[in-house]
C-alpha atoms as a PDB file:
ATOM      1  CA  UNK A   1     -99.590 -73.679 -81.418  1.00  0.00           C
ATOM      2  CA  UNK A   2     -98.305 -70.407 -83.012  1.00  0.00           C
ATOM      3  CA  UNK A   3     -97.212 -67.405 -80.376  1.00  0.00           C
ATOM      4  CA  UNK A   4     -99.659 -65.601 -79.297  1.00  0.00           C
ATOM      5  CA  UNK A   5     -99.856 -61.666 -78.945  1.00  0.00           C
ATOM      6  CA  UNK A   6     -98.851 -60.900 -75.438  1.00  0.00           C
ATOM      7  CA  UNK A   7    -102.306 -59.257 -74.984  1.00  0.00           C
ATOM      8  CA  UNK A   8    -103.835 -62.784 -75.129  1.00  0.00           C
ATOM      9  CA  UNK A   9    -100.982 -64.310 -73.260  1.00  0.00           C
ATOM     10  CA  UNK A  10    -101.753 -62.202 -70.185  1.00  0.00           C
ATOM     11  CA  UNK A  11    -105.600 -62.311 -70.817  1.00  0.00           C
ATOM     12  CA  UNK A  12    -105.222 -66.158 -71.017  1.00  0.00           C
ATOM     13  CA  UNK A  13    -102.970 -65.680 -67.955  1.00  0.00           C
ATOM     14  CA  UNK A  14    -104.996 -63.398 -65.808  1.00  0.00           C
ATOM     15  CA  UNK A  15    -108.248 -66.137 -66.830  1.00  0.00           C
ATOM     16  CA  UNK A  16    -106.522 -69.102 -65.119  1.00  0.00           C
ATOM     17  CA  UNK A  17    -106.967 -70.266 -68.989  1.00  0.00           C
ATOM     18  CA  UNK A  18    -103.035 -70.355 -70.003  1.00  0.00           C
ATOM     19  CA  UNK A  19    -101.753 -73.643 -70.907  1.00  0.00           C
ATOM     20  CA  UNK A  20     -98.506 -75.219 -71.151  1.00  0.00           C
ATOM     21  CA  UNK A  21     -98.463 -75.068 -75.443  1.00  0.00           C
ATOM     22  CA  UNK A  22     -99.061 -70.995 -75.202  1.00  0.00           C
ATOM     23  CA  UNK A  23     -96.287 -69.094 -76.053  1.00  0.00           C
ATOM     24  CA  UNK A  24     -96.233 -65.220 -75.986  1.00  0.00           C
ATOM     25  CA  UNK A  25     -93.467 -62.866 -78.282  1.00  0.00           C
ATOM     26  CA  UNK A  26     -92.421 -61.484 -74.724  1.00  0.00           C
ATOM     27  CA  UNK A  27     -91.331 -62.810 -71.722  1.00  0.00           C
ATOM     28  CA  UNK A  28     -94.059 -63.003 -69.157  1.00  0.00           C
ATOM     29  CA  UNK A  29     -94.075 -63.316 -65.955  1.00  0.00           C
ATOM     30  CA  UNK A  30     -90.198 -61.219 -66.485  1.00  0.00           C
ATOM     31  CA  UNK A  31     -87.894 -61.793 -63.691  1.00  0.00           C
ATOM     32  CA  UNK A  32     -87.769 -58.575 -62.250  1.00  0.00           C
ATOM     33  CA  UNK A  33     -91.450 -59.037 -61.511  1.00  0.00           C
ATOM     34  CA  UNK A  34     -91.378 -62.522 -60.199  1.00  0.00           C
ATOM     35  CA  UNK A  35     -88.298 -61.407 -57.875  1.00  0.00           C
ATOM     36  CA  UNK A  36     -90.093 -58.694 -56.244  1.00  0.00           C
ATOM     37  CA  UNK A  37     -93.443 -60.848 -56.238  1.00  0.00           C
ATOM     38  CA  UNK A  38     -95.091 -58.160 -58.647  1.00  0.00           C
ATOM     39  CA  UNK A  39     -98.587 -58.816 -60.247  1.00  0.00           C
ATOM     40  CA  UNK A  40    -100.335 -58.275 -63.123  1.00  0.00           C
ATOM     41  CA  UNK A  41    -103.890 -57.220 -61.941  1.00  0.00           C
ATOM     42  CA  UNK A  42    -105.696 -56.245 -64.824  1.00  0.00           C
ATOM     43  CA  UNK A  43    -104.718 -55.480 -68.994  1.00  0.00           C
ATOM     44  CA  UNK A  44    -106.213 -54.219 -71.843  1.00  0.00           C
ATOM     45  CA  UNK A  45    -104.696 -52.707 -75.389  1.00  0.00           C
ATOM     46  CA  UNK A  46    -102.314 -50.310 -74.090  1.00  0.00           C
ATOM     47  CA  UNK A  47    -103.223 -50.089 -70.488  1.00  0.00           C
ATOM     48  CA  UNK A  48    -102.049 -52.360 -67.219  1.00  0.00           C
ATOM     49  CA  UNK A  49    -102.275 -52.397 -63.738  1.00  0.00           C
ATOM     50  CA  UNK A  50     -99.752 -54.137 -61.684  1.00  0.00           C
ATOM     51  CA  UNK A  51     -99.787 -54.848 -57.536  1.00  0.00           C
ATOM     52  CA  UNK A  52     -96.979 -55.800 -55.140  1.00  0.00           C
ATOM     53  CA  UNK A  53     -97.461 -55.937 -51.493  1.00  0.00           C
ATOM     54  CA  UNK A  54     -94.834 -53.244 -49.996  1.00  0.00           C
ATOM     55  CA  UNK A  55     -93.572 -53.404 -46.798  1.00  0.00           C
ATOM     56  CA  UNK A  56     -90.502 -51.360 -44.877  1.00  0.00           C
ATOM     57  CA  UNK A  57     -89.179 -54.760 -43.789  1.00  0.00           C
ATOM     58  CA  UNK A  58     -88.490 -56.178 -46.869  1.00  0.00           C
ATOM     59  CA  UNK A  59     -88.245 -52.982 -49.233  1.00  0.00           C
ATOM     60  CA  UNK A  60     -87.549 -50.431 -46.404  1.00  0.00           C
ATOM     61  CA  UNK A  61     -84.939 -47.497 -46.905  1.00  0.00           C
ATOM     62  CA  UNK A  62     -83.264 -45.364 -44.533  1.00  0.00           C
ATOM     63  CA  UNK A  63     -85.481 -43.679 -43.277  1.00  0.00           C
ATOM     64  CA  UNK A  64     -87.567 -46.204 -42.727  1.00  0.00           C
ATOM     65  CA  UNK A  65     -90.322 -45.604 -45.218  1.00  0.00           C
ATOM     66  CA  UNK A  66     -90.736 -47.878 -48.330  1.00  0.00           C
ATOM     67  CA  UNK A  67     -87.793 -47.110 -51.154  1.00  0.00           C
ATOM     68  CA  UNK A  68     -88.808 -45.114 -54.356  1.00  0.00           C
ATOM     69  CA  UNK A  69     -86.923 -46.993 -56.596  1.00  0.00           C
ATOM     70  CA  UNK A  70     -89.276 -49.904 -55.233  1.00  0.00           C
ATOM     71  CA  UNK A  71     -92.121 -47.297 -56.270  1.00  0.00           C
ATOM     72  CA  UNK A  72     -90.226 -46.674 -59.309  1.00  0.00           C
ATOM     73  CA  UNK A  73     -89.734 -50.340 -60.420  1.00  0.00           C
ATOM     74  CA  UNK A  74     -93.595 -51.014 -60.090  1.00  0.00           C
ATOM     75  CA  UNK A  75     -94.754 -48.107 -62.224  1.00  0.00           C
ATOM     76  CA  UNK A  76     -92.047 -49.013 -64.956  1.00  0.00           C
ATOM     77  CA  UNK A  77     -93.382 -52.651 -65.140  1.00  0.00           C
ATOM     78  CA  UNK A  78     -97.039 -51.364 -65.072  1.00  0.00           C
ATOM     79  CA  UNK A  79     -95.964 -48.975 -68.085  1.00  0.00           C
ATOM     80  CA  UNK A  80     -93.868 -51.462 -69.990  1.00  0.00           C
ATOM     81  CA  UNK A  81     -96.373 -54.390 -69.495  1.00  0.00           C
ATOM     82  CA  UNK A  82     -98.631 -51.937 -70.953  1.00  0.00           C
ATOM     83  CA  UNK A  83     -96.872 -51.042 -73.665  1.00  0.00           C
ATOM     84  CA  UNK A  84     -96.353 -54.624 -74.467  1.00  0.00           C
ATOM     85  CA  UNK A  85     -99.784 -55.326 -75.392  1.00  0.00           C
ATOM     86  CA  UNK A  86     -99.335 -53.147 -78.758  1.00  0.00           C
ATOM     87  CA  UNK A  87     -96.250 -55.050 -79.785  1.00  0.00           C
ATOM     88  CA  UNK A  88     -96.096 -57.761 -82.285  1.00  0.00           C
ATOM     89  CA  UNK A  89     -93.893 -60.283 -83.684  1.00  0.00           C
ATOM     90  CA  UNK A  90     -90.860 -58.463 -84.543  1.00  0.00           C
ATOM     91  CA  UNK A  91     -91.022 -55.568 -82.414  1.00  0.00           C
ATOM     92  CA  UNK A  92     -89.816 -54.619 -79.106  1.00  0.00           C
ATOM     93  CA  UNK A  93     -89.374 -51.104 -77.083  1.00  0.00           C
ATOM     94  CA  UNK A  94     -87.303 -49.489 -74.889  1.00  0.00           C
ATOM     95  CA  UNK A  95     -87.983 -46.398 -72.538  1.00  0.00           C
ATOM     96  CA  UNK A  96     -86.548 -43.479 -73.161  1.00  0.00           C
ATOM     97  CA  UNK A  97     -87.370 -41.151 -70.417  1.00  0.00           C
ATOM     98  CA  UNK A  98     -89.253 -41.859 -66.784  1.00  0.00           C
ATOM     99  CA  UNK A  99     -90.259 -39.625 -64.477  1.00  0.00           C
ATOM    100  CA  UNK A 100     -91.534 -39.871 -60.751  1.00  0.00           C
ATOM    101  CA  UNK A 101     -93.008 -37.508 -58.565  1.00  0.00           C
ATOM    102  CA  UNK A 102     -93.415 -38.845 -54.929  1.00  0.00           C
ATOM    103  CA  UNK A 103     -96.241 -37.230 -52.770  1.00  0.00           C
ATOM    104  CA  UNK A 104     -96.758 -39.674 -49.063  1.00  0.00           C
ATOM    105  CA  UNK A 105     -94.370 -41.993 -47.704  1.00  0.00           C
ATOM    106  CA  UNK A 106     -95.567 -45.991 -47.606  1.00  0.00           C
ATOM    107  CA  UNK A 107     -94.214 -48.071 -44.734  1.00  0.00           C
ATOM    108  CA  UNK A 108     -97.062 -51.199 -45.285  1.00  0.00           C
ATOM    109  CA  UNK A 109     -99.302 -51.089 -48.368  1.00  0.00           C
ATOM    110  CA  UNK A 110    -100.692 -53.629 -51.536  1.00  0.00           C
ATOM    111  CA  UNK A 111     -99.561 -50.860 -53.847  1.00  0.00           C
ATOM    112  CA  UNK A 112    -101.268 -50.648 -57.352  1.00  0.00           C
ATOM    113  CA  UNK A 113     -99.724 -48.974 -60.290  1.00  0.00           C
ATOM    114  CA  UNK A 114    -102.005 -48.338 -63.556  1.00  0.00           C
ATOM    115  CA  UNK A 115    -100.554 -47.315 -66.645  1.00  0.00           C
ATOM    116  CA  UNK A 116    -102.079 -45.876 -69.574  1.00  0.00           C
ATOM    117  CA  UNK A 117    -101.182 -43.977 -72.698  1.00  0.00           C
ATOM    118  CA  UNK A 118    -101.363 -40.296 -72.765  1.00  0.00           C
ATOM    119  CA  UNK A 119    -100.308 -39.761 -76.457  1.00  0.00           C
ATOM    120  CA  UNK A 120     -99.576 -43.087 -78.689  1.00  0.00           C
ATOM    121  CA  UNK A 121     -97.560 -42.604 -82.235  1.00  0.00           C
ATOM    122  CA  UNK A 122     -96.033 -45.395 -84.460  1.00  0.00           C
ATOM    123  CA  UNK A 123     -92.624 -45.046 -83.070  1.00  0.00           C
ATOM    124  CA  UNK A 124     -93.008 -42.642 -79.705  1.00  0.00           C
ATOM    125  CA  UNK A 125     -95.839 -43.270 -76.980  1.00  0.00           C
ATOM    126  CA  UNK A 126     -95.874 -41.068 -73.392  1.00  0.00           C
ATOM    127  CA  UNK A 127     -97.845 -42.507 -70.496  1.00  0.00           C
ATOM    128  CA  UNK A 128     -99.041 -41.649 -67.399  1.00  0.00           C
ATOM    129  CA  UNK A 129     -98.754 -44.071 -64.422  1.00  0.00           C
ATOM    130  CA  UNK A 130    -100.530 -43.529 -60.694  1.00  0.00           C
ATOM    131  CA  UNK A 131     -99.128 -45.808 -57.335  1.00  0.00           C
ATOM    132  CA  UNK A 132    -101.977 -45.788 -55.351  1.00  0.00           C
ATOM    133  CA  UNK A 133    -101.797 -47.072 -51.587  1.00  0.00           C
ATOM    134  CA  UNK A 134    -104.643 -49.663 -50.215  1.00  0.00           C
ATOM    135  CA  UNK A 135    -106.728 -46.002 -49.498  1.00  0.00           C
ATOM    136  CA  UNK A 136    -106.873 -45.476 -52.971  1.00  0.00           C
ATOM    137  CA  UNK A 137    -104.219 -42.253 -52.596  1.00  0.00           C
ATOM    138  CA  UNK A 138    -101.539 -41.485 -54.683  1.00  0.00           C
ATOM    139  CA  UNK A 139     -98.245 -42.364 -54.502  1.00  0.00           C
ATOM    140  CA  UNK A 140     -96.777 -41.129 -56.554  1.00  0.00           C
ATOM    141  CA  UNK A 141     -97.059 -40.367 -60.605  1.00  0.00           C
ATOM    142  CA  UNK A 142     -95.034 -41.723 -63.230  1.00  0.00           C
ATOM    143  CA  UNK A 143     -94.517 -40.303 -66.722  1.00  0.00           C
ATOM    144  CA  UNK A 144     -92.441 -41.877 -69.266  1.00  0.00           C
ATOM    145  CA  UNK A 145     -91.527 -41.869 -73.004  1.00  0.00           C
ATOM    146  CA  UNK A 146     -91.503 -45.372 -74.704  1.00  0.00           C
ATOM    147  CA  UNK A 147     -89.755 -45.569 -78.355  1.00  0.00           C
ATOM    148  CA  UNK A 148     -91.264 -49.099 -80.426  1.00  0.00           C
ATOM    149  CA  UNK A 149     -88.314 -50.420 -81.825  1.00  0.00           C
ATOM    150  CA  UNK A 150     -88.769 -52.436 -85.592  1.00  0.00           C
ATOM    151  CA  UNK A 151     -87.380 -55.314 -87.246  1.00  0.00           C
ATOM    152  CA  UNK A 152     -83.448 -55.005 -87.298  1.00  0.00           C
ATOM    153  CA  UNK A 153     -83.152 -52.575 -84.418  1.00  0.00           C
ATOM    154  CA  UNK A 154     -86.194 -54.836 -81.831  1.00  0.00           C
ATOM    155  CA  UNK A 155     -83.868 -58.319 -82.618  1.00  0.00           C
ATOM    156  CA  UNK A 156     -82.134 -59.570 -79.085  1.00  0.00           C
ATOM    157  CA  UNK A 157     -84.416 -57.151 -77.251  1.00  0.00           C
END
């Protein structure tokens, strides 16, 4: 069976329809996400939403609160799982720039990052990415510049 665009990988996946012939260009589920037991909610061209069930005993800081850079990591795999969905054979990406603003503290929350494009070009796309808690509040926000990376320049990527 030929690869399959990662959109249709992770649709296939999300279905319960993914079989052991289906191959995707990208690596799915990556290991970042299956080490910190990060989901894949929902996709769609361009757009993801990713979970992970965060809790002060596992991803706790000092202060006792959950760890940004926990916050951080689920935003950036909601944006580049996103951004994913637009690539094809031969391309890969890279982030450029990310930016978090933090407004509560989580000590015990399924935390829910969606990503989705504020301006997409051929070579530069900037997104947008909310953490919500389980109340539906934000998080924090995540912006963050993605650069598509071609033929020569997306090989080993």
């Amino acid at each position: 069976m030929p690869k399959l665009s990662v959109l249709e990988y992770l649709q296939h996946q999300l279905a319960g329809t993914l079989t052991l012939d289906m191959e995707s260009t990208m690596k799915y589920p990556t290991a970042i996400s299956q080490t910190l037991a990060i989901s894949i909610t929902e996709v769609a061209r361009g757009t993801a939403t990713v979970e992970i069930n965060a809790d002060t005993t596992i991803h706790g800081n000092q202060q006792g609160t959950v760890h940004g850079g926990l916050i951080c990591e689920l935003a950036d795999a909601a944006i580049g799982t996103a951004h994913s969905t637009l690539m094809e054979e031969g391309q890969s990406f890279t982030t450029i720039e990310l930016k978090i603003n933090f407004y509560r503290p989580v000590w015990q929350s399924r935390l829910r990052a969606i990503a989705r494009p504020l301006q997409s070009g051929k070579t530069i796309t900037h997104y947008l990415c909310e953490v919500k808690n389980n109340e539906d509040k934000v998080v924090a926000t995540v912006t963050s510049t993605v650069m598509t990376l071609y033929e020569d320049k997306a090989k080993g990527r």
